[in-house]
Protein backbone atom coordinates (compact mmCIF):
# COMPACT_ATOMS: atom_id res chain seq x y z
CA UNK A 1 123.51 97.31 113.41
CA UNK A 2 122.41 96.25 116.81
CA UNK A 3 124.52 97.19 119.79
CA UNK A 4 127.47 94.75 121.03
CA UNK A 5 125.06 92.17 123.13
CA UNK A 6 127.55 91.94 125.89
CA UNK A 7 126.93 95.61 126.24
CA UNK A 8 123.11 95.33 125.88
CA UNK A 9 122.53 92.38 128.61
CA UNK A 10 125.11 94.19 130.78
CA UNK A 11 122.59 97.45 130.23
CA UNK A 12 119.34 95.45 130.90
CA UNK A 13 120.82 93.41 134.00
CA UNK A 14 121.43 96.94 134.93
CA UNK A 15 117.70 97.76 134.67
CA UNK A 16 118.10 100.02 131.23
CA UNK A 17 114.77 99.49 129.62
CA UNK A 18 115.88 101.17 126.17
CA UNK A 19 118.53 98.09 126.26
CA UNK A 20 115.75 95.91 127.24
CA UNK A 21 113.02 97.14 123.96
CA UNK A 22 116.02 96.53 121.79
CA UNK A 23 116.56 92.95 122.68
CA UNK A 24 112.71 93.18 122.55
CA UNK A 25 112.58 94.26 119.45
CA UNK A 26 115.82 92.51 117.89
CA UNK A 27 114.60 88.57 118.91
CA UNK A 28 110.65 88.61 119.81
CA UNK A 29 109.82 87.73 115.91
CA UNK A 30 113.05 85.02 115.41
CA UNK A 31 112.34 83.65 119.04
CA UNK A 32 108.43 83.65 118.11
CA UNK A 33 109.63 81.73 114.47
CA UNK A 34 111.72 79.68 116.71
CA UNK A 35 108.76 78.38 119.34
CA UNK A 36 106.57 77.83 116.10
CA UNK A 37 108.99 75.28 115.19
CA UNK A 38 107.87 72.90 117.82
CA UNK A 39 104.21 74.11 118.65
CA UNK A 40 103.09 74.87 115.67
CA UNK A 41 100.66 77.44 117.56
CA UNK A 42 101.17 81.02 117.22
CA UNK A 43 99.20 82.28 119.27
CA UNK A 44 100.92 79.78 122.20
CA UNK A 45 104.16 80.71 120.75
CA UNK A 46 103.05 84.50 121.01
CA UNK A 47 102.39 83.81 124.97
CA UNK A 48 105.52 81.48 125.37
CA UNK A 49 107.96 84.11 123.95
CA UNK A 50 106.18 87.38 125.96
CA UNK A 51 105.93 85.15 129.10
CA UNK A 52 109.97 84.34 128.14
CA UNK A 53 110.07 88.23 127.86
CA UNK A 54 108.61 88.74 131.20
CA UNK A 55 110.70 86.89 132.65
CA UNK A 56 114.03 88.26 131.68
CA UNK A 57 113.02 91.53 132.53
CA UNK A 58 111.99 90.05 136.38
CA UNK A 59 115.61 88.04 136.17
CA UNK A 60 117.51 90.93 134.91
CA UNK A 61 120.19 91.18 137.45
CA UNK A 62 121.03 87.35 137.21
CA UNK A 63 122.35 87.88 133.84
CA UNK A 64 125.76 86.94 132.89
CA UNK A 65 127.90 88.01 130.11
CA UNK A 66 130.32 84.99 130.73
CA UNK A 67 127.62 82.68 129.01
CA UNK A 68 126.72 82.88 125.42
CA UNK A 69 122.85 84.97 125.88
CA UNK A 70 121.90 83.11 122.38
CA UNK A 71 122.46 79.98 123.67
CA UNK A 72 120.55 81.55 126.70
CA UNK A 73 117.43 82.42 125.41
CA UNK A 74 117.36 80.32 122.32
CA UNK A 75 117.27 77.53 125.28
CA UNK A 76 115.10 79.06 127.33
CA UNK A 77 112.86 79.64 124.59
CA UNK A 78 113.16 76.31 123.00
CA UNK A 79 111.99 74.34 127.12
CA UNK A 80 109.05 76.67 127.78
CA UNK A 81 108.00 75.57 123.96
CA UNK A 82 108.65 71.89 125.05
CA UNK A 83 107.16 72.57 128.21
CA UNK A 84 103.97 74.00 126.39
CA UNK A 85 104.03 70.17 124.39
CA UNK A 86 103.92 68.35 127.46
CA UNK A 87 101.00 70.38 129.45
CA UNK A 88 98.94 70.32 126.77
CA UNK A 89 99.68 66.61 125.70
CA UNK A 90 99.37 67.69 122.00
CA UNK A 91 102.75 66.35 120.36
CA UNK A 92 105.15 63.74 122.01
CA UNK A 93 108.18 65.57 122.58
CA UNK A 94 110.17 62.85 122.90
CA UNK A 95 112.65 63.58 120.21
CA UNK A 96 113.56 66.93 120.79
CA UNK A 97 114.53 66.03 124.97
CA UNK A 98 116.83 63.72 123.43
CA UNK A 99 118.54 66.60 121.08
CA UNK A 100 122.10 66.83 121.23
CA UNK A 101 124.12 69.96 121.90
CA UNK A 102 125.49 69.64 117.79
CA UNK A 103 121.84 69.47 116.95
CA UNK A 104 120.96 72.41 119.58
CA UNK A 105 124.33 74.51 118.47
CA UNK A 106 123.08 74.04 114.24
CA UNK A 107 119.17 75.43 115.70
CA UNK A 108 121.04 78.29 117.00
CA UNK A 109 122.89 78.90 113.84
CA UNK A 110 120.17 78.64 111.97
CA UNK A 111 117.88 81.24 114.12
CA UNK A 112 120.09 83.86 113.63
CA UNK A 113 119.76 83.43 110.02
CA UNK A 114 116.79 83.96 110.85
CA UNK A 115 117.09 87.07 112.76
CA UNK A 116 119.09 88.40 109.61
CA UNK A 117 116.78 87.02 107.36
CA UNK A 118 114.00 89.10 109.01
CA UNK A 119 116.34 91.96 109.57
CA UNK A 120 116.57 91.82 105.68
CA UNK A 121 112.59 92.08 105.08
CA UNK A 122 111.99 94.75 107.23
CA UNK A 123 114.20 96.91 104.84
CA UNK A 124 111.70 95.47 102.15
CA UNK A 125 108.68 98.24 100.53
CA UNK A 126 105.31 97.44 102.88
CA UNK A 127 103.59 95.67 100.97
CA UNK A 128 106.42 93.59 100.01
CA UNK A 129 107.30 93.23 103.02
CA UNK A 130 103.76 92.39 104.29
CA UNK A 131 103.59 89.52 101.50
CA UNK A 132 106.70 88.01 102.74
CA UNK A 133 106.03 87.71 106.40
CA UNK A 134 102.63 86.21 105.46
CA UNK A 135 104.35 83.57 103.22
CA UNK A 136 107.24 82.69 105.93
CA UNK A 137 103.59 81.79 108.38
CA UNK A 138 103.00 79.40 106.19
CA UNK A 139 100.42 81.25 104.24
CA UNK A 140 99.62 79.93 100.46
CA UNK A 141 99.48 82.94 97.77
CA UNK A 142 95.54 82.41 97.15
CA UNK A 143 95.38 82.65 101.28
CA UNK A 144 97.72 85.86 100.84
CA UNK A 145 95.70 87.42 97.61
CA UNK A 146 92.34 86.89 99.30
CA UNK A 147 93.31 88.45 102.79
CA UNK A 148 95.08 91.51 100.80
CA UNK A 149 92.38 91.74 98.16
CA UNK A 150 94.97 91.66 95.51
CA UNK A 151 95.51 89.04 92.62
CA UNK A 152 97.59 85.96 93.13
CA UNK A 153 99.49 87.05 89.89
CA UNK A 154 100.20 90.52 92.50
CA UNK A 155 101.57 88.06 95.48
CA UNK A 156 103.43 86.21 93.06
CA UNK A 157 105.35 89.53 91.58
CA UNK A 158 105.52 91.15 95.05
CA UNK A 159 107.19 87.67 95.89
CA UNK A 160 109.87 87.73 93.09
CA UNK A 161 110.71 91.65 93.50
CA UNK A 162 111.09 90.73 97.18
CA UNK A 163 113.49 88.05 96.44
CA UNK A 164 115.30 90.43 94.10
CA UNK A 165 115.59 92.83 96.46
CA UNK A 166 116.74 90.49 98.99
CA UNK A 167 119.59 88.90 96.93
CA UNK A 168 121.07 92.50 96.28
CA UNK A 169 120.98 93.02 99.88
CA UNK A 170 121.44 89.75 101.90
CA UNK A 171 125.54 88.96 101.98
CA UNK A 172 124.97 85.39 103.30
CA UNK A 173 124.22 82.98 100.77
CA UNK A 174 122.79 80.71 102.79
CA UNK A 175 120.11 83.14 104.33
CA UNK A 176 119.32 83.70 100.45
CA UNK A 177 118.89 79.89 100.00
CA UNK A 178 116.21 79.90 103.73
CA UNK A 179 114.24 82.57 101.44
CA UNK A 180 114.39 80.44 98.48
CA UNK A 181 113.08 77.50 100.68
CA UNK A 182 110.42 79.18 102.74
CA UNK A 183 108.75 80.85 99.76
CA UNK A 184 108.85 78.31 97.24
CA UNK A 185 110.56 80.38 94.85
């Protein structure tokens, strides 16, 4: 498991870039699955979240441990995505400025079911694995079969074992039931 994040920020704010690549590598895909959620862009979500990246690295020594660094960079995360909205005028984001902290608090929540949920698939065989982060972007299994050059019957059993394997592995329920959700199974 990941290092105590008090004791990772408090080793980035102190310029350790090994502390640094694990946050990296621990939040860039839930924080990219997290900007997706309101831009529905990856590839502006991919710039949002290494811009976000950027930054902390630049704003390393303003870092405090006394405030909840989810809540920081889900936040952070969550206004440059908003902020993308507005510039390019391509969604009224109107609804989500008027979010309240509950609603804000349950995103949170949910994102690091997230995390774990991706955690989880990264344990998964490749190209189980591979199937299952092309279904959670949204991809349909004929999209999935033609791209891998396999049968949709394959992404379909890859699909299952995956959720197999997940269910032995994955201790929160509820992180089972996102899988269930996400991948139509």
């Amino acid at each position: 498991m990941m290092k105590s994040m008090k004791i990772l920020v408090k080793q980035v704010s102190n310029g350790d870039r090994k502390a640094y690549a694990t946050l990296f590598h621990e939040f860039y895909t839930p924080l990219l699955f997290y900007s997706i959620k309101f831009t529905k862009n990856r590839e502006a979500s991919e710039d949002i979240i290494q811009d976000f990246f950027c930054r902390l690295w630049e704003d390393r020594k303003r870092l405090v441990n006394d405030k909840s660094f989810y809540a920081y960079i889900y936040s952070s995360v969550r206004n440059r995505s908003l902020n993308y909205l507005r510039d390019s005028r391509s969604i009224s984001i109107e609804g989500f400025e008027k979010q309240s902290d509950e609603d804000f608090l349950r995103e949170m929540m949910e994102e690091e079911v997230y995390r774990e949920l991706y955690a989880a698939i990264q344990k998964l065989p490749e190209r189980c694995r591979q199937i299952f982060l092309l279904k959670l972007d949204g991809e349909e299994n004929q999209k999935i079969a033609d791209k891998l050059q396999i049968s949709e019957e394959t992404v379909r059993s890859q699909l299952r074992r995956g959720k197999e394997l997940l269910q032995n592995n994955v201790i929160s329920f509820y992180v089972f039931g996102v899988i269930c959700y996400w991948c139509d199974l």
